[in-house]
Each structure stands twice: as C-alpha cells, then as structure tokens.
N, C-alpha and C. Protein backbone atom coordinates (compact mmCIF):
# COMPACT_ATOMS: atom_id res chain seq x y z
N UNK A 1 -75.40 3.61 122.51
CA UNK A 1 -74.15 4.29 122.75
C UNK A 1 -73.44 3.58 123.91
N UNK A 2 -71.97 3.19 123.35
CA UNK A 2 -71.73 2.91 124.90
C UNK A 2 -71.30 3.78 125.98
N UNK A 3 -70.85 3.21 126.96
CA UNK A 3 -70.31 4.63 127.92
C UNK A 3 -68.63 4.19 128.37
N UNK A 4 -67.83 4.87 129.11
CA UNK A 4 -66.91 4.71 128.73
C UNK A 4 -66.50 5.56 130.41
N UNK A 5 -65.77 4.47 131.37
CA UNK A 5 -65.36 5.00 132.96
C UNK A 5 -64.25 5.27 132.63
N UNK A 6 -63.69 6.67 133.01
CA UNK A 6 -62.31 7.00 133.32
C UNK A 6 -61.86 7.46 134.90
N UNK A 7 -61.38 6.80 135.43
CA UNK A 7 -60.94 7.69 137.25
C UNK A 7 -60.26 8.71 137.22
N UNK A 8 -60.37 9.07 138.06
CA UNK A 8 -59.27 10.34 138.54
C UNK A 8 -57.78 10.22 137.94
N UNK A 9 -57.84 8.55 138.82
CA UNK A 9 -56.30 8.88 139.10
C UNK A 9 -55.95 8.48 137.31
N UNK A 10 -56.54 7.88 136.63
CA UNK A 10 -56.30 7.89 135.21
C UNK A 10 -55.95 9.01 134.34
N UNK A 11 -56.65 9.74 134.86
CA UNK A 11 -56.82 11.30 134.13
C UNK A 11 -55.32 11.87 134.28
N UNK A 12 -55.24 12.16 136.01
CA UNK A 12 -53.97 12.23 136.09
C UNK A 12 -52.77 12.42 135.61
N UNK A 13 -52.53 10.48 135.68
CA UNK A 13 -51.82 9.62 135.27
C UNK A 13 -51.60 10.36 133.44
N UNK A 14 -52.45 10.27 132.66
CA UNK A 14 -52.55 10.80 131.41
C UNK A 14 -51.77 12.00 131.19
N UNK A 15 -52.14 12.79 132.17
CA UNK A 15 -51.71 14.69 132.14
C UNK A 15 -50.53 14.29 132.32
N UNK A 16 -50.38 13.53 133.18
CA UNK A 16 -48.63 13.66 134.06
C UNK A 16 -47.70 13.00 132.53
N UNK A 17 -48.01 11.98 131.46
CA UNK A 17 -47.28 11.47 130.70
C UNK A 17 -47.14 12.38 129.78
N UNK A 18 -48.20 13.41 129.47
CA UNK A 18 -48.36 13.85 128.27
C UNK A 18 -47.48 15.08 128.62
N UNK A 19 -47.72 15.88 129.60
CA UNK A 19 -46.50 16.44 130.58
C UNK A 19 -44.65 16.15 130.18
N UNK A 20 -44.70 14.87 130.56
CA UNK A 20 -43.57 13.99 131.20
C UNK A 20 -43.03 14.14 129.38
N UNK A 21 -43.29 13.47 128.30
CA UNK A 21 -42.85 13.36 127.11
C UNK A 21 -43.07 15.15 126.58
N UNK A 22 -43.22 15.65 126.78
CA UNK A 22 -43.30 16.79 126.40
C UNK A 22 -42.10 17.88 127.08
N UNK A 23 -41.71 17.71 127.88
CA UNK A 23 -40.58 18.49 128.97
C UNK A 23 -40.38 17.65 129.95
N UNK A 24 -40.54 16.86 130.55
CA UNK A 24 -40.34 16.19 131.87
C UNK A 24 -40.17 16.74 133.02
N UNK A 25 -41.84 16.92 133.73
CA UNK A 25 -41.81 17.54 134.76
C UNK A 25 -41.16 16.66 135.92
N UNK A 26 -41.33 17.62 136.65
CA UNK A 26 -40.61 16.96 138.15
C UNK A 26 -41.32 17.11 139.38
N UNK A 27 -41.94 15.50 139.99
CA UNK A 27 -43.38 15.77 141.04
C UNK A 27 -42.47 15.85 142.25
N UNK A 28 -42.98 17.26 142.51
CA UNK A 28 -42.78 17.65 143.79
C UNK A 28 -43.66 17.90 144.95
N UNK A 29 -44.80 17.97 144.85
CA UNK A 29 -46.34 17.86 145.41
C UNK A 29 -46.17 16.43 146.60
N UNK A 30 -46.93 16.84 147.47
CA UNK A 30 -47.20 16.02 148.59
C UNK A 30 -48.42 15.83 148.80
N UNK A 31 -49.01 14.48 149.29
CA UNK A 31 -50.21 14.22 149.07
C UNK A 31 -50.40 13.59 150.92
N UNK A 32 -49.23 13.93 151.27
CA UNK A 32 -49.50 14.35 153.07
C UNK A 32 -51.09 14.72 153.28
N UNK A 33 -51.49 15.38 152.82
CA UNK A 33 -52.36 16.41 153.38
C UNK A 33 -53.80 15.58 153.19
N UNK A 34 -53.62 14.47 152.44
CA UNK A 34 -55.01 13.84 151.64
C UNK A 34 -55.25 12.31 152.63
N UNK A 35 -56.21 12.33 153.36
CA UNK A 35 -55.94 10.99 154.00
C UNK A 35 -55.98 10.02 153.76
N UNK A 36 -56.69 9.92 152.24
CA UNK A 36 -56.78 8.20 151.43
C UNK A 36 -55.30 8.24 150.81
N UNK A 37 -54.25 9.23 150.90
CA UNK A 37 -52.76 8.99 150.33
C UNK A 37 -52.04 7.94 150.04
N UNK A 38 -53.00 6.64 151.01
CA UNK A 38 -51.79 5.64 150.76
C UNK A 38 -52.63 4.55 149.74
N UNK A 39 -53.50 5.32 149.36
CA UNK A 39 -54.82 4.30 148.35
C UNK A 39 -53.50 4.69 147.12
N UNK A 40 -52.99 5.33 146.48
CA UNK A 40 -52.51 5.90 145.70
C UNK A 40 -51.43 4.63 144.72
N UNK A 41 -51.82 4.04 143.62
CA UNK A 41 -50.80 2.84 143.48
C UNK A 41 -49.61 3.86 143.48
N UNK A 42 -48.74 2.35 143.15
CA UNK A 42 -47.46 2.76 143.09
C UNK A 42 -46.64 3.32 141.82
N UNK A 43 -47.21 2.45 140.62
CA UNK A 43 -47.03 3.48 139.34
C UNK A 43 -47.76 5.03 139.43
N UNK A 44 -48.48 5.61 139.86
CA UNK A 44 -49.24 6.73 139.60
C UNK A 44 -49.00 7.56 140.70
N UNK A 45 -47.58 7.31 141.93
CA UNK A 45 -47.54 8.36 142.82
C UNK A 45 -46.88 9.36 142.16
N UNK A 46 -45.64 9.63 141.30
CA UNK A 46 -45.12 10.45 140.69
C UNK A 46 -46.27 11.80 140.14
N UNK A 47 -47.21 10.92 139.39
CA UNK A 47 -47.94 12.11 138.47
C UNK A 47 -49.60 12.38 139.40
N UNK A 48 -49.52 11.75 140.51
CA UNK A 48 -50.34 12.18 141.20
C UNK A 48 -49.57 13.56 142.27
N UNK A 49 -48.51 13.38 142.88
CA UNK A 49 -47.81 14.44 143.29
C UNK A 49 -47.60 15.28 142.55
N UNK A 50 -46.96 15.69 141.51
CA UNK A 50 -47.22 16.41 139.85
C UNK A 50 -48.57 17.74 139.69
N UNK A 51 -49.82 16.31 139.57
CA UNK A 51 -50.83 16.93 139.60
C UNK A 51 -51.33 17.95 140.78
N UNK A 52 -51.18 17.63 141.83
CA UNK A 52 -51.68 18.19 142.96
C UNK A 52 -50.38 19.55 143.49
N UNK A 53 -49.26 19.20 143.10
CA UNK A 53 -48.45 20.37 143.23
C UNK A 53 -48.99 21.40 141.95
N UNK A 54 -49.50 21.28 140.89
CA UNK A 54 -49.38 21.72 139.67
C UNK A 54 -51.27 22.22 139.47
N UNK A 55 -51.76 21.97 140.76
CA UNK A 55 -53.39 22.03 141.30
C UNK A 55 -54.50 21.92 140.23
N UNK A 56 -53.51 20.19 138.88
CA UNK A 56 -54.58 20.19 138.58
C UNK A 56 -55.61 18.94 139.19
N UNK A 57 -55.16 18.34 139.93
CA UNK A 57 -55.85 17.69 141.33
C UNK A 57 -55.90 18.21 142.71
N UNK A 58 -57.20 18.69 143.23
CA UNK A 58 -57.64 18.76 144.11
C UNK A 58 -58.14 18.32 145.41
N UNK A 59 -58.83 17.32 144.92
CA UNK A 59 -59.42 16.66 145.83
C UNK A 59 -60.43 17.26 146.08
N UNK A 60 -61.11 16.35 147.56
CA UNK A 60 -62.50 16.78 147.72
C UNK A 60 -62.17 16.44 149.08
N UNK A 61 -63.14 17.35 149.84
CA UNK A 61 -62.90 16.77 151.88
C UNK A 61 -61.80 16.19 152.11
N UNK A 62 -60.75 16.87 152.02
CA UNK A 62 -59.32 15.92 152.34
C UNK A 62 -59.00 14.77 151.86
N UNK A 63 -59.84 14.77 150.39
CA UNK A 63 -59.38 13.37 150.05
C UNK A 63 -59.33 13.26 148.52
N UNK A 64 -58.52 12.35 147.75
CA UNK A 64 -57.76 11.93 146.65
C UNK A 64 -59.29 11.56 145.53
N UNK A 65 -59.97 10.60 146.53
CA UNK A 65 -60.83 9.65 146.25
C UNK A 65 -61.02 9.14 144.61
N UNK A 66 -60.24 8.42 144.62
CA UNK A 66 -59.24 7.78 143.47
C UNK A 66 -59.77 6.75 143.01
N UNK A 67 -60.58 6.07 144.05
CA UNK A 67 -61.00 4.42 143.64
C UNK A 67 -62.44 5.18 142.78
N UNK A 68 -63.12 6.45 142.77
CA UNK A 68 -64.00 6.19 142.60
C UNK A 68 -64.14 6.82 140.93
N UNK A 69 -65.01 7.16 139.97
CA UNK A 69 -64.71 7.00 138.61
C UNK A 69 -65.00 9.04 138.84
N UNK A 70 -64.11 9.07 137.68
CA UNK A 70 -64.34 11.00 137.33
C UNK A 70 -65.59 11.08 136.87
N UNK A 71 -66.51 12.15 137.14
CA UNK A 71 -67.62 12.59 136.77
C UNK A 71 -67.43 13.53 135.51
N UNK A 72 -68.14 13.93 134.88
CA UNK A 72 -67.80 14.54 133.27
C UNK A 72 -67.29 16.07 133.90
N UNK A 73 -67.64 16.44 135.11
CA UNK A 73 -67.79 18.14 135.76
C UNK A 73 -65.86 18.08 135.88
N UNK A 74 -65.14 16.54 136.45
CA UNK A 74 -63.84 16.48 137.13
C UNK A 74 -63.27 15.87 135.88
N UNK A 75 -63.57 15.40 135.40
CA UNK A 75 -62.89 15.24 133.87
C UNK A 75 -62.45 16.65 133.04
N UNK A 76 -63.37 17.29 132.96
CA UNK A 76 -63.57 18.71 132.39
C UNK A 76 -62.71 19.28 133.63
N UNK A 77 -62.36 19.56 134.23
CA UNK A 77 -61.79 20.46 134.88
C UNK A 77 -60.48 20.11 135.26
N UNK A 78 -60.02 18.61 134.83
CA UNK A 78 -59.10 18.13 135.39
C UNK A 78 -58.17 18.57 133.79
N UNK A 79 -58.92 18.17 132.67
CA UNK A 79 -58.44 18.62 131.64
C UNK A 79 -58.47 20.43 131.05
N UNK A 80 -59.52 21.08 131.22
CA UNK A 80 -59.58 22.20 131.61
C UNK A 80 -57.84 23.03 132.33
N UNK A 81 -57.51 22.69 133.76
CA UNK A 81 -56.25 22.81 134.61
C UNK A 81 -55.07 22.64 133.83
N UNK A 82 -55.52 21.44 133.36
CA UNK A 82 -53.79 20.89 132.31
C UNK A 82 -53.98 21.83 131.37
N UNK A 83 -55.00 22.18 130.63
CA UNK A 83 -54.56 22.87 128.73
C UNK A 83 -54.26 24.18 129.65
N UNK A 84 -54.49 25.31 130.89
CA UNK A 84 -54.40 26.42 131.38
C UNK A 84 -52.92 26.78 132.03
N UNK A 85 -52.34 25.26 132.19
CA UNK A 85 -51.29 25.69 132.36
C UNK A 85 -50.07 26.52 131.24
N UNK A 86 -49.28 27.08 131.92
CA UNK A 86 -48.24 27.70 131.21
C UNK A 86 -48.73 28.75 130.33
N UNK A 87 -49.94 29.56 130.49
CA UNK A 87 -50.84 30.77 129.98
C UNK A 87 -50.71 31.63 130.66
C-alpha cells in the first residue's frame, strides 16, 4: 500500500478553494496570534486566514506548524470543521 503526506497548510489551502468556488469567502482571520505566521507561503495566506477565522485551523501551542505533515486525527478534524460548517 502506498502512503500518501498531506500538510496542514494543504488541507487548508483545499477547504479555502472548495469554499472560494462555491460562494467566495472572504479571509478575514489573523494569524497575529500564531508565532510561526510568517512560515505561511504567500499563495496560502488568504485561505489560511479563512481557515483560522472560520476555526477550522487551530493550531497547536501558539503555532500554525505548517511545515510539518497532518496526522490522520488533524486531517479528520480539519475536514470534519469544514463539512460542520453552515449547520
């Protein structure tokens, strides 16, 4: 079987398009508060602000931690957040 890495900020990135073509949200979220904030590329600040105003990103200890890959628990919950919205 193979296995298959998805990150955070991918996941995101995903919610925020599928979002975006569907109604076009508008990221208003601040990621002030997260101290790896400026790890954040530059295509993916929109739907990372998005996400975190919209709390389906959290973070962990004050932080984004973006470089590192989603675990199946933050995958699930990141997707979990998105299908709960607007219920």
């Amino acid at each position: 079987m193979r296995r298959c890495h998805i990150g955070k900020i991918q996941l995101a990135f995903a919610a925020f398009l599928i979002k975006k073509y569907s109604d076009s949200p508008t990221a208003s979220g601040s990621l002030d508060s997260f101290s790896d904030s400026a790890s954040v590329s530059s295509y993916a600040v929109n739907a990372m602000q998005w996400t975190v105003a919209n709390d389906i990103v959290n973070g962990s200890n004050g932080k984004l931690n973006l470089k590192n890959n989603a675990t199946r628990a933050e995958a699930a919950a990141i997707l979990m957040r998105y299908c709960e919205m607007g219920k």
